[in-house]
PDB file of N, CA and C in Angstrom:
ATOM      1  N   UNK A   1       0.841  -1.199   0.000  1.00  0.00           N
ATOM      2  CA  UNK A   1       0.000   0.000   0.000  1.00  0.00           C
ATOM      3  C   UNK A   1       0.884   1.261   0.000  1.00  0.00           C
ATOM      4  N   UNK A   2       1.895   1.279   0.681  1.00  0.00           N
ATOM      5  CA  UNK A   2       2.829   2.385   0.946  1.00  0.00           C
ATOM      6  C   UNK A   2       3.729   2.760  -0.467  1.00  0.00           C
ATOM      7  N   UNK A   3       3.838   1.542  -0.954  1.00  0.00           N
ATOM      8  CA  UNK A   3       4.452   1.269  -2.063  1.00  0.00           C
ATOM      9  C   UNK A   3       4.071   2.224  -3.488  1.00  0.00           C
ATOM     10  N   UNK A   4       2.572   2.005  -3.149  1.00  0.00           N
ATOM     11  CA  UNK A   4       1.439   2.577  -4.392  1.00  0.00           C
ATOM     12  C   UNK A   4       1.121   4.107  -4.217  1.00  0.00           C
ATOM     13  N   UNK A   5       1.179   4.319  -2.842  1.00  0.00           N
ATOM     14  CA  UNK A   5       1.131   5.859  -2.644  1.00  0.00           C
ATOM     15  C   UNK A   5       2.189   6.820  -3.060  1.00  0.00           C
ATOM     16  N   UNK A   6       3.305   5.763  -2.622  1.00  0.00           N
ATOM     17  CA  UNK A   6       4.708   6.619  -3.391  1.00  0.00           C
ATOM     18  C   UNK A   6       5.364   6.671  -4.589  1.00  0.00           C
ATOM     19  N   UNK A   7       4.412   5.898  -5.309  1.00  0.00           N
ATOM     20  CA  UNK A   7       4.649   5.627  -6.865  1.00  0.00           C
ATOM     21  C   UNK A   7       3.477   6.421  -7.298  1.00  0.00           C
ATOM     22  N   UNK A   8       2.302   6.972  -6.934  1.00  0.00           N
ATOM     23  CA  UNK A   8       1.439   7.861  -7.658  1.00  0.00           C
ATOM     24  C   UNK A   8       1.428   9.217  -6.733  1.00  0.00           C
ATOM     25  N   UNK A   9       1.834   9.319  -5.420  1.00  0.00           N
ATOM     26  CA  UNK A   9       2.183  10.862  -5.264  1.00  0.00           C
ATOM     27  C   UNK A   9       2.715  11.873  -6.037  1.00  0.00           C
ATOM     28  N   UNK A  10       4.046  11.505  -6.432  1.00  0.00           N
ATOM     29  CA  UNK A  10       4.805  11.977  -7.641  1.00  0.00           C
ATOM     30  C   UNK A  10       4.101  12.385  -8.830  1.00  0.00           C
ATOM     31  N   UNK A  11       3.316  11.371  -9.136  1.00  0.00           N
ATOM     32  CA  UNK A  11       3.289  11.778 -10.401  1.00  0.00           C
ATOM     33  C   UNK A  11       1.753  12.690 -10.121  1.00  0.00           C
ATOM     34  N   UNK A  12       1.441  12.846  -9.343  1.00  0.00           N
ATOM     35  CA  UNK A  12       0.078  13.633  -9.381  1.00  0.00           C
ATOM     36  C   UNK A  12       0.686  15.072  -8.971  1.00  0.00           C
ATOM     37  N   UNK A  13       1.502  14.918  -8.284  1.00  0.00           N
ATOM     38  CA  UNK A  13       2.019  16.297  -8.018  1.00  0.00           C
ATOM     39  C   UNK A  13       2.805  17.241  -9.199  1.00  0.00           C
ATOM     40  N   UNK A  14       3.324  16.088  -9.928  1.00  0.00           N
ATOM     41  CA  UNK A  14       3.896  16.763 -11.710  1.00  0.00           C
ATOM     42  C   UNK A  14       2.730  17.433 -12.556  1.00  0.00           C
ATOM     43  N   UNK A  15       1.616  16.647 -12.208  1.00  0.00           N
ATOM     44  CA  UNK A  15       0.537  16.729 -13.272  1.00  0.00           C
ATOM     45  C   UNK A  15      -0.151  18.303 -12.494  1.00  0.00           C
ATOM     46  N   UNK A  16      -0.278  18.250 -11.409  1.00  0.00           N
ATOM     47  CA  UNK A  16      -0.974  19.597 -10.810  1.00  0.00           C
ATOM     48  C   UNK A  16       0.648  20.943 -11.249  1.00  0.00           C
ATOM     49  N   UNK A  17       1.283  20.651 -11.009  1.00  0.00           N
ATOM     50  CA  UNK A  17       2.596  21.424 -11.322  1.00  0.00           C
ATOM     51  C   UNK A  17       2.472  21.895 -12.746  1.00  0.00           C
TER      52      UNK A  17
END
């Protein structure tokens, strides 16, 4: 689970950026 959060945090934060 921790795994999946830190593999799509990133990229949601690029996409709002």
């Amino acid at each position: 689970m921790a795994t999946i959060f830190y593999s799509v945090m990133p990229i949601c934060i690029s996409h709002t950026n």
